[in-house]
Protein backbone atom coordinates (compact mmCIF):
# COMPACT_ATOMS: atom_id res chain seq x y z
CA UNK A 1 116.82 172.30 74.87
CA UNK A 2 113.16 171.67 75.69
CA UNK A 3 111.97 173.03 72.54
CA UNK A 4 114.19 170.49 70.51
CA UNK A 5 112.84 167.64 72.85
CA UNK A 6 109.29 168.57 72.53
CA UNK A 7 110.25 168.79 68.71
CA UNK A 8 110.91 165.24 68.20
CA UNK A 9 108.43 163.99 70.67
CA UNK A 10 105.42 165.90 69.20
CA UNK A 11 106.26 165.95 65.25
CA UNK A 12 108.82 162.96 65.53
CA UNK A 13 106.27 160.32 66.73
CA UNK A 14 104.27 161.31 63.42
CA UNK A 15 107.10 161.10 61.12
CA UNK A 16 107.96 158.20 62.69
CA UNK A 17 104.39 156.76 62.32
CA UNK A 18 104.34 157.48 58.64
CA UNK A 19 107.87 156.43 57.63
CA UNK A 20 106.52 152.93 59.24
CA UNK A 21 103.54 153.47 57.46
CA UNK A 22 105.36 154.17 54.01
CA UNK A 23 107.60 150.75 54.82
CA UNK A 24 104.27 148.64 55.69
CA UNK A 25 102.31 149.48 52.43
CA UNK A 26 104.94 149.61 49.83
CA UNK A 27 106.48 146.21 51.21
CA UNK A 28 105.04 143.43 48.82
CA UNK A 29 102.53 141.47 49.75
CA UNK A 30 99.02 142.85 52.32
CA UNK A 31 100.21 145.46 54.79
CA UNK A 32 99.19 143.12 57.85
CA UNK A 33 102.00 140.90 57.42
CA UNK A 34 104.14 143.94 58.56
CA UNK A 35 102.18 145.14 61.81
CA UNK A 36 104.58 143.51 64.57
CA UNK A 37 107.20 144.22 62.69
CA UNK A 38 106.60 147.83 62.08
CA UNK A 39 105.41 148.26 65.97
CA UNK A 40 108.46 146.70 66.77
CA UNK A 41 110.23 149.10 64.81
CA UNK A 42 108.72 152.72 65.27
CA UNK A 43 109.78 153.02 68.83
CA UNK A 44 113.88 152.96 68.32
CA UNK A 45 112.57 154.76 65.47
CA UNK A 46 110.71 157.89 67.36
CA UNK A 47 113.41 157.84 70.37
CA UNK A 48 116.29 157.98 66.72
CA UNK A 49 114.48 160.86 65.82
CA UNK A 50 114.38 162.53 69.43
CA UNK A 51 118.05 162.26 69.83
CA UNK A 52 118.62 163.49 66.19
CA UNK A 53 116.70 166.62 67.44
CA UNK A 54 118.75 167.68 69.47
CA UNK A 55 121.27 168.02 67.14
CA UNK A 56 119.47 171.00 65.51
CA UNK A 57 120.70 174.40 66.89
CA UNK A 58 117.83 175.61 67.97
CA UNK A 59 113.96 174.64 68.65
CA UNK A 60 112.68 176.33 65.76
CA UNK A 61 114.65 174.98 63.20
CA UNK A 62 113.74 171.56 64.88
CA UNK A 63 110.43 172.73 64.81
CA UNK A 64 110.13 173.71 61.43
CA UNK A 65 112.47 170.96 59.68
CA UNK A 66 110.74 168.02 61.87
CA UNK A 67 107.30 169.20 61.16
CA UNK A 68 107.77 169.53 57.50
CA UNK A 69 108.82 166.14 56.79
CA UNK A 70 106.49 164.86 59.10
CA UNK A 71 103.88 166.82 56.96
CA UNK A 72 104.89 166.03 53.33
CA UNK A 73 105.24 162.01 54.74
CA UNK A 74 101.84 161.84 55.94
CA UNK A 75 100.32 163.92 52.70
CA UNK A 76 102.42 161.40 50.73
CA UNK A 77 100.60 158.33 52.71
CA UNK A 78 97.55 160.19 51.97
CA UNK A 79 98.47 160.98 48.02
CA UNK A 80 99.30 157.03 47.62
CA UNK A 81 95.87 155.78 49.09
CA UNK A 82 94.10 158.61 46.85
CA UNK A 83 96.06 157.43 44.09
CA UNK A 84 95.18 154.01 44.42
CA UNK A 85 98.35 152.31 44.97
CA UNK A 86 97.96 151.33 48.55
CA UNK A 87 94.81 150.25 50.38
């Protein structure tokens, strides 16, 4: 059980950080109109993805399935401000 907590506290709060990252820059208009909002929001969203954690069988697949998608959304943040399309 620990290893599915400490899944979705350790790789969770990144996911979380860059699916409210994500939501922030591709919202129209600047990116600072969304701070409170998105602060406001990534905290249900981290404790969401703790509980959802434990849903996984076991603490690796937590592990690996939490860490991967918080690893391809932060490389997508970074591909969109390489790209350009976000500042």
């Amino acid at each position: 059980m620990w290893a599915r907590v400490s899944a979705g506290i350790v790789p969770g709060f990144f996911l979380a950080a860059a699916l409210v990252g994500l939501v922030s820059w591709l919202w129209p208009g600047p990116w600072e109109s969304t701070m409170v909002i998105g602060l406001l929001a990534f905290f249900p969203l981290w404790i969401g993805i703790v509980c959802a954690s434990l849903r996984f069988s076991s603490g690796k697949r937590a592990w690996l399935w939490l860490g991967g998608l918080a690893l391809f959304a932060q490389g997508l943040l970074w591909l969109l401000q390489l790209s350009g399309w976000v500042r």
